[in-house]
C-alpha atoms as a PDB file:
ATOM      1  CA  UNK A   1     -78.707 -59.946  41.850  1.00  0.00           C
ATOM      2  CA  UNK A   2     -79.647 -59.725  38.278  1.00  0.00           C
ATOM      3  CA  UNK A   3     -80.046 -55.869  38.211  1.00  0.00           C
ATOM      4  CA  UNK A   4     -76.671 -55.495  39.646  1.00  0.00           C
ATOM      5  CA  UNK A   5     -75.186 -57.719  37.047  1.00  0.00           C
ATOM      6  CA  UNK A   6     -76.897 -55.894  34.362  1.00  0.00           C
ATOM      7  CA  UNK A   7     -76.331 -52.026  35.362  1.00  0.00           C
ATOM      8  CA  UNK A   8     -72.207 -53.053  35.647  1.00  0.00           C
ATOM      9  CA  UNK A   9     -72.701 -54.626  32.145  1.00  0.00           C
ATOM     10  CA  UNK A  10     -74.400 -51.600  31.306  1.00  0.00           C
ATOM     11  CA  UNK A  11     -71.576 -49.432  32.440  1.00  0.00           C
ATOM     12  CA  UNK A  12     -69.257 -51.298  31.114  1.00  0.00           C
ATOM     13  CA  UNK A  13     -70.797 -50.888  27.595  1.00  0.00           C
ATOM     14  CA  UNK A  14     -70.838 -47.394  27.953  1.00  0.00           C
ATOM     15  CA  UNK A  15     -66.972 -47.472  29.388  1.00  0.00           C
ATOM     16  CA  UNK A  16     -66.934 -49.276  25.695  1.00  0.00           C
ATOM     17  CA  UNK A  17     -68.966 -47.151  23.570  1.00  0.00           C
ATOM     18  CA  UNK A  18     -67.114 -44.074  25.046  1.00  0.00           C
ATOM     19  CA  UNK A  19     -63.529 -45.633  24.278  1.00  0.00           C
ATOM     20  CA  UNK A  20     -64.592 -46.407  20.776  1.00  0.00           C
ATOM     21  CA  UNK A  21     -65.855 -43.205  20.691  1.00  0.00           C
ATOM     22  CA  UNK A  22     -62.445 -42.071  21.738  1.00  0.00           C
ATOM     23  CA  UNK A  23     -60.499 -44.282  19.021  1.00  0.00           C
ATOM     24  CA  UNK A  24     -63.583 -42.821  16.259  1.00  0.00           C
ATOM     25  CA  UNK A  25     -62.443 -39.734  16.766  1.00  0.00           C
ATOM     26  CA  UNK A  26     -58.451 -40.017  16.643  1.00  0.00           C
ATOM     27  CA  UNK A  27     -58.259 -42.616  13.274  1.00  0.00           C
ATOM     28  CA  UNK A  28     -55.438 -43.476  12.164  1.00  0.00           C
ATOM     29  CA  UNK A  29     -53.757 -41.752   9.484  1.00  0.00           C
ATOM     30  CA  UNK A  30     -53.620 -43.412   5.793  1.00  0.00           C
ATOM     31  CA  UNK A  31     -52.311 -42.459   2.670  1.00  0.00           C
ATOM     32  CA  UNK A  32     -55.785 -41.440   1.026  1.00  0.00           C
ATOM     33  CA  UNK A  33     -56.528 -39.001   3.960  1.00  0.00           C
ATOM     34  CA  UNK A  34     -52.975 -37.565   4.180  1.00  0.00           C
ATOM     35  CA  UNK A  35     -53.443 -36.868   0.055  1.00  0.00           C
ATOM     36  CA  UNK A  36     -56.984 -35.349   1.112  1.00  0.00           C
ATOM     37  CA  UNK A  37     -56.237 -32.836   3.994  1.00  0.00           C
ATOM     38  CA  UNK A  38     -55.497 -29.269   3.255  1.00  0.00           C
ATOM     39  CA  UNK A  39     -52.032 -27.820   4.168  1.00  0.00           C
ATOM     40  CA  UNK A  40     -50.873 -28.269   7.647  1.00  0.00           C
ATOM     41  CA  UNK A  41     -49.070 -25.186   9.234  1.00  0.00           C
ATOM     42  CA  UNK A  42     -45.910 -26.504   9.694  1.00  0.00           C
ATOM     43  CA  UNK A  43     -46.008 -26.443   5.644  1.00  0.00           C
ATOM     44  CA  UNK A  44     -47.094 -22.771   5.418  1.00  0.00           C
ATOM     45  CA  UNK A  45     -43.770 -22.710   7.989  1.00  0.00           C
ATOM     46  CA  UNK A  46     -41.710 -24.091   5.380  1.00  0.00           C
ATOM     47  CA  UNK A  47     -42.673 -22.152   2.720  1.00  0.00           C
ATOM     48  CA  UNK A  48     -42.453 -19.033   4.524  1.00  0.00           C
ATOM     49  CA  UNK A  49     -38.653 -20.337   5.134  1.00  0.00           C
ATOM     50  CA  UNK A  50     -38.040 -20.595   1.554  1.00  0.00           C
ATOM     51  CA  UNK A  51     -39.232 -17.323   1.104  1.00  0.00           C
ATOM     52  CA  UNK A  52     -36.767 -16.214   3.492  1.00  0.00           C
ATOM     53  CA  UNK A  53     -34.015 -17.894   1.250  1.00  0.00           C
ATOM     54  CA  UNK A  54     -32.984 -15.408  -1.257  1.00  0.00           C
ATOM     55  CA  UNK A  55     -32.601 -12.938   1.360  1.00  0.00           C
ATOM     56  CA  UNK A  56     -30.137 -14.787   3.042  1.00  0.00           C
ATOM     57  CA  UNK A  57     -28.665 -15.153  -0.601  1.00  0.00           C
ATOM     58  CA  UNK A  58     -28.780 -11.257  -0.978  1.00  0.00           C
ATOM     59  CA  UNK A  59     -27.588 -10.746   2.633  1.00  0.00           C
ATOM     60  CA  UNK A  60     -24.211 -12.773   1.809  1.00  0.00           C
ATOM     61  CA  UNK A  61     -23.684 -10.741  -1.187  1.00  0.00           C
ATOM     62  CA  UNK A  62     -22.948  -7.555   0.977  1.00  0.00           C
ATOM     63  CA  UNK A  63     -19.832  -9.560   2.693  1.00  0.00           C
ATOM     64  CA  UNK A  64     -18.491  -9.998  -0.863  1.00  0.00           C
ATOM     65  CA  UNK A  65     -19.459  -6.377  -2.700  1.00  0.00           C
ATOM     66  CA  UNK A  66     -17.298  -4.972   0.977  1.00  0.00           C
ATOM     67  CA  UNK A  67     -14.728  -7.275   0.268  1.00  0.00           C
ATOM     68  CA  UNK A  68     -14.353  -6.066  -3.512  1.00  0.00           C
ATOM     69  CA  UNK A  69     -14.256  -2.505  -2.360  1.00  0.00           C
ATOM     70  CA  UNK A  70     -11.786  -2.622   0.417  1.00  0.00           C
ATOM     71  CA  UNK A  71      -9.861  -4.474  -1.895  1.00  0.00           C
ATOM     72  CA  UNK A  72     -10.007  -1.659  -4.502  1.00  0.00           C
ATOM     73  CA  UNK A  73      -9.150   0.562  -1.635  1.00  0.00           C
ATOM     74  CA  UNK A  74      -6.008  -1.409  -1.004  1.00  0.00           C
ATOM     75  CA  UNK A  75      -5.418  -1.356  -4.631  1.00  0.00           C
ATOM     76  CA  UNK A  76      -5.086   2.456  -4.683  1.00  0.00           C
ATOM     77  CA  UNK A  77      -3.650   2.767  -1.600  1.00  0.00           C
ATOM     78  CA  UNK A  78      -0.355   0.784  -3.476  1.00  0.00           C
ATOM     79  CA  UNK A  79      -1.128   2.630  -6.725  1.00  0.00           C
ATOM     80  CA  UNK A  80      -0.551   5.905  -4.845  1.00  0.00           C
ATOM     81  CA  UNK A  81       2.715   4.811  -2.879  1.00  0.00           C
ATOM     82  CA  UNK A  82       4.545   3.716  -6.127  1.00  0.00           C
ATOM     83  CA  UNK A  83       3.305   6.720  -8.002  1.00  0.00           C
ATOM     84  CA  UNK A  84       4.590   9.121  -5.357  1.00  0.00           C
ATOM     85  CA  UNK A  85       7.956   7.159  -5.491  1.00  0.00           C
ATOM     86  CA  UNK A  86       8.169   7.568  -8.988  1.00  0.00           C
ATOM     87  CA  UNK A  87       7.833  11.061  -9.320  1.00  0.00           C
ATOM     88  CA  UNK A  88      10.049  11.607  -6.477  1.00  0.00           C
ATOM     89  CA  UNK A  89      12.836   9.377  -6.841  1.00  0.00           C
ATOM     90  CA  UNK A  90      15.826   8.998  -9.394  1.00  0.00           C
ATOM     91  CA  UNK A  91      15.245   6.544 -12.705  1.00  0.00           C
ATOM     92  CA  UNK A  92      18.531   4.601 -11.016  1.00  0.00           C
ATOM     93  CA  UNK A  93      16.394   4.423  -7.796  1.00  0.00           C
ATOM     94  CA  UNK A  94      13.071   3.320  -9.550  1.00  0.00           C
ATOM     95  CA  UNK A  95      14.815   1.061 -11.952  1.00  0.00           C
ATOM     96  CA  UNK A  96      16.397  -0.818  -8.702  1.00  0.00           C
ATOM     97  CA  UNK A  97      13.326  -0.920  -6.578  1.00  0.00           C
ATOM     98  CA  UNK A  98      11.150  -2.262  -9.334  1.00  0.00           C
ATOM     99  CA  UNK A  99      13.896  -4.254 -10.597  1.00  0.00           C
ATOM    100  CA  UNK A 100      13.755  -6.124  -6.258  1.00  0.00           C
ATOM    101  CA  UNK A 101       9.968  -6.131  -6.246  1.00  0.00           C
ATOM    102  CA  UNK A 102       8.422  -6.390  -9.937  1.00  0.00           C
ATOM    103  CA  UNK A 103       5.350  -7.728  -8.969  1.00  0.00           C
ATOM    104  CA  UNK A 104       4.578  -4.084  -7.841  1.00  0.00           C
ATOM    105  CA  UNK A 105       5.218  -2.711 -11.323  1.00  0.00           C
ATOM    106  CA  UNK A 106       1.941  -4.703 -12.597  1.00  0.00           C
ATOM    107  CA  UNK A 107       0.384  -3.093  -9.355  1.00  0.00           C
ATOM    108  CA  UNK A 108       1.225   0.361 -10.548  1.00  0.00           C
ATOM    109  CA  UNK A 109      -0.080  -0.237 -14.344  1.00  0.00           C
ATOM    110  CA  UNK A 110      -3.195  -1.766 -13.034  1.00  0.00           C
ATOM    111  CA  UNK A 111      -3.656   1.623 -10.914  1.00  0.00           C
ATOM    112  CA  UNK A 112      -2.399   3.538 -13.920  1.00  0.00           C
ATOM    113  CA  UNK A 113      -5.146   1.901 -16.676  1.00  0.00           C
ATOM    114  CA  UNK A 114      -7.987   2.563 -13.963  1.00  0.00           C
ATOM    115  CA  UNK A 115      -6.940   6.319 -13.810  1.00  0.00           C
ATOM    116  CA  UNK A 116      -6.667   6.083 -17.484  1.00  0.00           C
ATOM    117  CA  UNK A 117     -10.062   5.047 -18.064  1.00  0.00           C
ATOM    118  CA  UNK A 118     -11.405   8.208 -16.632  1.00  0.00           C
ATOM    119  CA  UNK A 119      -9.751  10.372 -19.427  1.00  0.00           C
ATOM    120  CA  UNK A 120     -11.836  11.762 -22.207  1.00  0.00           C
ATOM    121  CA  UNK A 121      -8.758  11.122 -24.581  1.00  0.00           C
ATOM    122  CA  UNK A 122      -5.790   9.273 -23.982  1.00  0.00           C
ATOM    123  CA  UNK A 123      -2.137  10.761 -25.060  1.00  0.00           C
ATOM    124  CA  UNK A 124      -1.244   7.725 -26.776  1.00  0.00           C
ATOM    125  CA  UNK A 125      -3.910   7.144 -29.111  1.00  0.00           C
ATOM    126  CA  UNK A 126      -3.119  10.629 -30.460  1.00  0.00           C
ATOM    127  CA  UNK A 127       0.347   9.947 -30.561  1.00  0.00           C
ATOM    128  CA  UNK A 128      -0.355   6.329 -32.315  1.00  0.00           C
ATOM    129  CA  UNK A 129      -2.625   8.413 -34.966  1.00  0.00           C
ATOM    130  CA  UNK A 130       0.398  10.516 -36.012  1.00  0.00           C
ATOM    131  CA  UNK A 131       2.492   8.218 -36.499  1.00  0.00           C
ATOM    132  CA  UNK A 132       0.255   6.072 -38.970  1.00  0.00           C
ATOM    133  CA  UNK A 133       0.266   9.638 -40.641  1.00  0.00           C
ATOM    134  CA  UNK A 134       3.821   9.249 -40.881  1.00  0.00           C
ATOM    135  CA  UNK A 135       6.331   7.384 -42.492  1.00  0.00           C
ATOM    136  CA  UNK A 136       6.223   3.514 -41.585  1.00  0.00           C
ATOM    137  CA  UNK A 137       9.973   3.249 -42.212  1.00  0.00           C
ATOM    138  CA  UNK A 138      10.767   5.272 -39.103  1.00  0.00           C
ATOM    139  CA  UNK A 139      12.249   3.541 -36.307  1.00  0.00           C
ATOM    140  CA  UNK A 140      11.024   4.912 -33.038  1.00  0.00           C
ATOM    141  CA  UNK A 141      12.580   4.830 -29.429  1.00  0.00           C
ATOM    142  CA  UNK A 142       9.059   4.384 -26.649  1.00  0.00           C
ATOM    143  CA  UNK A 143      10.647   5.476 -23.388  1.00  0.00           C
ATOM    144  CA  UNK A 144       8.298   4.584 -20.345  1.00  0.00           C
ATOM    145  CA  UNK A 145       5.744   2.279 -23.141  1.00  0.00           C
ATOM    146  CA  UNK A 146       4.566   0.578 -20.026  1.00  0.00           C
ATOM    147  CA  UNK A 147       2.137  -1.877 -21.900  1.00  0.00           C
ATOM    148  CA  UNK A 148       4.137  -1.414 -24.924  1.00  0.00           C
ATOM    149  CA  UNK A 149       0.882  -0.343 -26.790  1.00  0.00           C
ATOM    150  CA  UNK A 150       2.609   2.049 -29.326  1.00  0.00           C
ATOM    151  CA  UNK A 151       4.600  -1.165 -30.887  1.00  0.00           C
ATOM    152  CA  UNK A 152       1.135  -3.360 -30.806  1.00  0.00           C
ATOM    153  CA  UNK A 153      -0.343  -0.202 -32.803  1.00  0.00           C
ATOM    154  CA  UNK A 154       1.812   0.660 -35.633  1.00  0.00           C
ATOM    155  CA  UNK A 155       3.937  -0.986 -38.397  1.00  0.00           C
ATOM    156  CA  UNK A 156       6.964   1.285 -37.202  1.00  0.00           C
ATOM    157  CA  UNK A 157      10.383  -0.426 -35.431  1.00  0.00           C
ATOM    158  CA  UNK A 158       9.734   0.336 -32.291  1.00  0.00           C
ATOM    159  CA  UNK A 159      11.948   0.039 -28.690  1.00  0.00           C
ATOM    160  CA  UNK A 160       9.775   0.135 -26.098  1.00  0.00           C
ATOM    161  CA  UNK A 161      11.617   0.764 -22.725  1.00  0.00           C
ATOM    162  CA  UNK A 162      10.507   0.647 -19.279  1.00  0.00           C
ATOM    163  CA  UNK A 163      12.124  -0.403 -15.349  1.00  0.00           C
ATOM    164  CA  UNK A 164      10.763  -3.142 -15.419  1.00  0.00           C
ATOM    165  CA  UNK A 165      10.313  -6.155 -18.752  1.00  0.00           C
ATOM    166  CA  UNK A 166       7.940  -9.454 -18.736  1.00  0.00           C
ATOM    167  CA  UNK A 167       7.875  -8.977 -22.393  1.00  0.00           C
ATOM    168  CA  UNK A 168      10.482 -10.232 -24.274  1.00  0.00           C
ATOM    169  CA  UNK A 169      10.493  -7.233 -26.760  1.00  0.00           C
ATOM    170  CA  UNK A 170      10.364  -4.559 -23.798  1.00  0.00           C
ATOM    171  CA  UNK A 171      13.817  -3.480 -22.752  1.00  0.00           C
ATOM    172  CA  UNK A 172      14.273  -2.896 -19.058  1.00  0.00           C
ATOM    173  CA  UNK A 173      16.978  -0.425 -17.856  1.00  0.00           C
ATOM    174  CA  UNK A 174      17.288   3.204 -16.518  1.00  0.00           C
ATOM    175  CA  UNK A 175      15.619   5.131 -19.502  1.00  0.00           C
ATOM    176  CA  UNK A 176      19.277   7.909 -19.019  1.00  0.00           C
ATOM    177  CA  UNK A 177      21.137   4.795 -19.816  1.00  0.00           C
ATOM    178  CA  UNK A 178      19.720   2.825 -22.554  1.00  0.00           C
ATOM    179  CA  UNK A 179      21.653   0.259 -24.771  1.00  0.00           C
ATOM    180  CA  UNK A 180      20.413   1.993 -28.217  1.00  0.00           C
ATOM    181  CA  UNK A 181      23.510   3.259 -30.975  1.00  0.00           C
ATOM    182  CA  UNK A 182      23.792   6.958 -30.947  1.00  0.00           C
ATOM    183  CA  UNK A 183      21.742   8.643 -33.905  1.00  0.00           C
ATOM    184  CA  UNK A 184      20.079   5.490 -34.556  1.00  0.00           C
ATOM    185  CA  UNK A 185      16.053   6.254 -34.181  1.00  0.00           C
ATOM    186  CA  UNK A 186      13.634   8.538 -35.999  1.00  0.00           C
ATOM    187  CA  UNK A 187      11.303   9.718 -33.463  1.00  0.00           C
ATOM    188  CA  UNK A 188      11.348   9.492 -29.186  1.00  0.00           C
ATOM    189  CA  UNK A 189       8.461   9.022 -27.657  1.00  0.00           C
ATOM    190  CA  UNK A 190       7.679  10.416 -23.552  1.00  0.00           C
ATOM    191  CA  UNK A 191       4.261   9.894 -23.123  1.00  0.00           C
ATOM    192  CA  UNK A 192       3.243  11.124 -19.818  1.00  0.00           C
ATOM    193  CA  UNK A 193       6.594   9.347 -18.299  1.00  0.00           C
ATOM    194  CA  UNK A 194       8.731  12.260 -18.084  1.00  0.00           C
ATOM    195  CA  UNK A 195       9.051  11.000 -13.925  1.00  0.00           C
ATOM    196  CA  UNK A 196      11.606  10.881 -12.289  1.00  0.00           C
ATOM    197  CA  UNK A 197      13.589  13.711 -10.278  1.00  0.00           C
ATOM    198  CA  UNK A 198      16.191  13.509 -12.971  1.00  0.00           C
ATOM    199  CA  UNK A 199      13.904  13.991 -16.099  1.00  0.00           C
ATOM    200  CA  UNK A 200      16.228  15.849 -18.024  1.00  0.00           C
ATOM    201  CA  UNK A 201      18.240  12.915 -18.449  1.00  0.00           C
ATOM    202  CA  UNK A 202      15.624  10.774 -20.197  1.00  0.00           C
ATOM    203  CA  UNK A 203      16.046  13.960 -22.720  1.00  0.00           C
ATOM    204  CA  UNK A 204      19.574  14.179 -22.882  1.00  0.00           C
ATOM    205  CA  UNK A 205      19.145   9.991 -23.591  1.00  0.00           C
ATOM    206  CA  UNK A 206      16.592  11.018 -26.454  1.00  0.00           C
ATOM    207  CA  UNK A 207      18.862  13.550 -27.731  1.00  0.00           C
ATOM    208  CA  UNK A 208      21.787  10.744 -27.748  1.00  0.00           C
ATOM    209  CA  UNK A 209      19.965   8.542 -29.658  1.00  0.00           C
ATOM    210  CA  UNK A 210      17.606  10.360 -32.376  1.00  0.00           C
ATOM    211  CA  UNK A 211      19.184  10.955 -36.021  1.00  0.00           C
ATOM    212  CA  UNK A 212      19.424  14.737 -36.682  1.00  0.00           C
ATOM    213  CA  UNK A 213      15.850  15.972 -37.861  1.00  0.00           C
ATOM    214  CA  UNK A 214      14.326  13.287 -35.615  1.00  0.00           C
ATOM    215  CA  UNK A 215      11.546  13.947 -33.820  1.00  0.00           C
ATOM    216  CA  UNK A 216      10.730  14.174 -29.782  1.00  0.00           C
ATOM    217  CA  UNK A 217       6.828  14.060 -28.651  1.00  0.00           C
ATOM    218  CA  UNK A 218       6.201  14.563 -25.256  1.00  0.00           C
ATOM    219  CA  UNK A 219       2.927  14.529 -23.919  1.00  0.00           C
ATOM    220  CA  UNK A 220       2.773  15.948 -20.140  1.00  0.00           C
ATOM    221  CA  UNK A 221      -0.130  15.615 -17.436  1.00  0.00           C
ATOM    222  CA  UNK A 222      -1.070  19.739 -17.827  1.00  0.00           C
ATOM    223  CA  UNK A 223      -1.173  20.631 -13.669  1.00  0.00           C
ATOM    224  CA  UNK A 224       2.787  19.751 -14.269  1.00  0.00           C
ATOM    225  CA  UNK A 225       2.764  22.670 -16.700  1.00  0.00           C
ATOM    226  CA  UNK A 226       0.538  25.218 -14.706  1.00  0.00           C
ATOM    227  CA  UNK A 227       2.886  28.207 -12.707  1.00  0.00           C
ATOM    228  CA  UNK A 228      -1.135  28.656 -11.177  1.00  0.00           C
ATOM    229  CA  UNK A 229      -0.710  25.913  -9.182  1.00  0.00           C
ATOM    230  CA  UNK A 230       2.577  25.286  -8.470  1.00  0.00           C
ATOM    231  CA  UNK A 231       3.641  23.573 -11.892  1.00  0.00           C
ATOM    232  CA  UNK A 232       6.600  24.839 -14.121  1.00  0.00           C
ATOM    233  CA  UNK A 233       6.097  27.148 -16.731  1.00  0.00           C
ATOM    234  CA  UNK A 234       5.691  25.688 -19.954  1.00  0.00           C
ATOM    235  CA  UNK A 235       7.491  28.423 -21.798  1.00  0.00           C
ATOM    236  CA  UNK A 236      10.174  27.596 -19.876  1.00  0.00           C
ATOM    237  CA  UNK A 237       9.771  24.277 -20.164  1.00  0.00           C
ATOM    238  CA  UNK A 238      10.286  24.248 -23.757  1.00  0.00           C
ATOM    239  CA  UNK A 239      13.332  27.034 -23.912  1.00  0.00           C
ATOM    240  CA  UNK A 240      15.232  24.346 -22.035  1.00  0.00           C
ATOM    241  CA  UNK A 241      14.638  21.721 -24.221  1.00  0.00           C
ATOM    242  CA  UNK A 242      15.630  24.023 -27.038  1.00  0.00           C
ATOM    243  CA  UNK A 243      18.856  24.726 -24.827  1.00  0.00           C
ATOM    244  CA  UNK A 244      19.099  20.848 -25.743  1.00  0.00           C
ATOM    245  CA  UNK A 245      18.732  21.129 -29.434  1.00  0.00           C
ATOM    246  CA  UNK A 246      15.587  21.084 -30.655  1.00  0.00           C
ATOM    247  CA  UNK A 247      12.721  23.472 -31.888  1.00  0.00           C
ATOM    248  CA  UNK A 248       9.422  23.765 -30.725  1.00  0.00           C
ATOM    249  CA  UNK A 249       7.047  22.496 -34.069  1.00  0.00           C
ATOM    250  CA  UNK A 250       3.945  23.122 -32.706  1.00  0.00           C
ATOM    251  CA  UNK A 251       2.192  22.384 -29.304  1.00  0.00           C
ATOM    252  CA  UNK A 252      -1.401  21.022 -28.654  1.00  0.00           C
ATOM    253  CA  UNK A 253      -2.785  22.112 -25.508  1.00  0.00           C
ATOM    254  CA  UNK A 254      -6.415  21.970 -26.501  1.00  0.00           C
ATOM    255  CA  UNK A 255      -7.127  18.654 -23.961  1.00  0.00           C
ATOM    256  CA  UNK A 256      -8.231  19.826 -20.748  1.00  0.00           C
ATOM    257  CA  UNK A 257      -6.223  16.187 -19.189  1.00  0.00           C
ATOM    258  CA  UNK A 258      -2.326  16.681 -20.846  1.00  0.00           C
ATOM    259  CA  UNK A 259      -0.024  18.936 -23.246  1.00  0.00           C
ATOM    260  CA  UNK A 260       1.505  17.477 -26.395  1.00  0.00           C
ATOM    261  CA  UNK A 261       4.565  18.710 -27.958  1.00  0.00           C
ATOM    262  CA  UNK A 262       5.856  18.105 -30.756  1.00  0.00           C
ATOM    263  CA  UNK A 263       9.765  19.022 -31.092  1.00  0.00           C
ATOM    264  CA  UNK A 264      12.299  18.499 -33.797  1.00  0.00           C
ATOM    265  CA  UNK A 265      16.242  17.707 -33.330  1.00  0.00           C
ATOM    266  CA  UNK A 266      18.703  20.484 -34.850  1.00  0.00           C
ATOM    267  CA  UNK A 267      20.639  19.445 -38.048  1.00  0.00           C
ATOM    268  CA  UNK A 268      23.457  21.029 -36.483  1.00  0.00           C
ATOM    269  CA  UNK A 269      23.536  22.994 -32.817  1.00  0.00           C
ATOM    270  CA  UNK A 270      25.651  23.278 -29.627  1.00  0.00           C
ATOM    271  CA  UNK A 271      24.114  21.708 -27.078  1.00  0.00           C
ATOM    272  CA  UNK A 272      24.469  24.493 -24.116  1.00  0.00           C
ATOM    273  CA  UNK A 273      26.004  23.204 -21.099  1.00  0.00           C
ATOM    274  CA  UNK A 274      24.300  23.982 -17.249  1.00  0.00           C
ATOM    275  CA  UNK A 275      20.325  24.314 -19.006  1.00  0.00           C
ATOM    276  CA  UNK A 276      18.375  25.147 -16.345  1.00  0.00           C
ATOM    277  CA  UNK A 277      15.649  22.928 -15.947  1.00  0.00           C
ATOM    278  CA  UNK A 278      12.111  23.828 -14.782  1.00  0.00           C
ATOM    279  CA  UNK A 279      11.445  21.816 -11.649  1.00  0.00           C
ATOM    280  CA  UNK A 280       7.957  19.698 -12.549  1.00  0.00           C
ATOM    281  CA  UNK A 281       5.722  19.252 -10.296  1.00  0.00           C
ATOM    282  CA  UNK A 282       4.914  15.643  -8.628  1.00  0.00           C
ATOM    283  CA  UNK A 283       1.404  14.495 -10.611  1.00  0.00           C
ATOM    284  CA  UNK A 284       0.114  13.022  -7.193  1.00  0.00           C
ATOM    285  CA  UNK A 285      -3.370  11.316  -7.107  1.00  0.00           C
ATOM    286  CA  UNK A 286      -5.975  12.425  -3.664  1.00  0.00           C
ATOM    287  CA  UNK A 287      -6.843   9.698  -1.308  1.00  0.00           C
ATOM    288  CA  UNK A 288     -10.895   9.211  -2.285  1.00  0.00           C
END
């Protein structure tokens, strides 16, 4: 019975030396191997996934760039609108509507800078430079200063006048009815704001108000003042202001953008009645 015995104790210490075997093969894990052992691929996983990171950073950044340009978009979409109304409409009509919404006025001279910044040369820095040239003592009426940049510029007196006033030293009214004295200003100022249907009223207002001798600059967006496509005739244009009661000094027409004029009032003249004012045509911006 012996051999029996001793081939199952046999077995068994092979059933034994195979378990350990078993357990040799599958230790279990300590620190010092763990700090030993080469990457594991759920690492390389990992890293690959930080990889990935930045492009989901770059990928949310296309969300936000579409975001900024539809809302430029809508920004000139409203820049348009209240352009077209202003070159369409009465000053009485603009003056009201701005004066019921004038949150929109900072929407149109936010539209109005951007378009700005496009120019080679800007009106009013030319307009600024003369006056330095001039006499400092001259009080000066700014009708349509928007920003009021003219007054921030020189040493002059100025009025600046608009539709619509956040500044304290802007006066807001309908520029053919302002609240200045008669004869009581040196130089009037239109700076591309000659706008509304009823222009020749913000001229008749600048005749009202300058001294004799003063002076009247208006610079004008030049497709206003182009009978080639559809604007008024410049010629004619000026013959109606001199109809008014000034004289034509001299006219630069060199900038490709606008035309400045620079008039003078009459010591003495007769203002003749029924001048026949050029229709000028609406400066309206394309849809890009």
């Amino acid at each position: 019975m012996e051999p029996p015995q001793e081939s199952a104790a046999a077995g068994s210490r092979k059933r034994r030396r195979r378990g350990g075997g078993r357990n040799r093969r599958k230790p279990p894990p300590s620190s010092s191997s763990q700090a030993a052992s080469p990457p594991s691929p759920p690492v390389k996983r990992q890293r690959g996934a930080a990889s990935a990171a930045p492009k989901g950073r770059g990928s949310a950044s296309k969300p936000t760039s579409l975001l900024e340009k539809m809302r430029a978009r809508l920004s000139g979409g409203h820049f348009r609108m209240l352009n077209e109304k202003l070159y369409t409409c009465s000053g009485q009509d603009a003056f009201d509507y701005f004066t019921n919404e004038p949150d929109l006025f900072d929407v149109y001279h936010a539209g109005y800078q951007e378009q700005m910044s496009h120019w080679p040369e800007q009106p009013v820095n030319i307009i600024i430079n003369w006056l330095k040239s001039h006499s400092a003592s001259w009080t000066v009426a700014d009708f349509g200063c928007g920003n009021a940049t003219i007054a921030k510029n020189v040493k002059n007196k100025v009025f600046s006048i608009d539709l619509v006033s956040e500044d304290p030293s802007v006066i807001a009214c309908d520029m053919a009815h302002t609240p200045l004295e008669p004869s009581s200003v040196d130089v009037a100022i239109f700076c591309l704001s000659l706008m509304g249907t009823n222009y020749a009223s913000y001229l008749q207002e600048a005749n009202r108000v300058l001294k004799p001798s003063g002076w009247l600059l208006i610079a004008e967006v030049r497709s206003r003042l182009d009978p080639n496509t559809g604007g008024a005739d410049p010629d004619k244009f000026c013959e109606a202001i001199s109809e008014l009661g000034f004289s034509l000094v001299s006219k630069d027409a060199k900038n490709k953008m606008f035309i400045l004029f620079y008039l003078r009032k009459k010591e003495k003249s007769k203002v003749v009645k029924n001048i026949d004012w050029p229709q000028l045509k609406p400066c309206l911006y394309k849809r890009r």
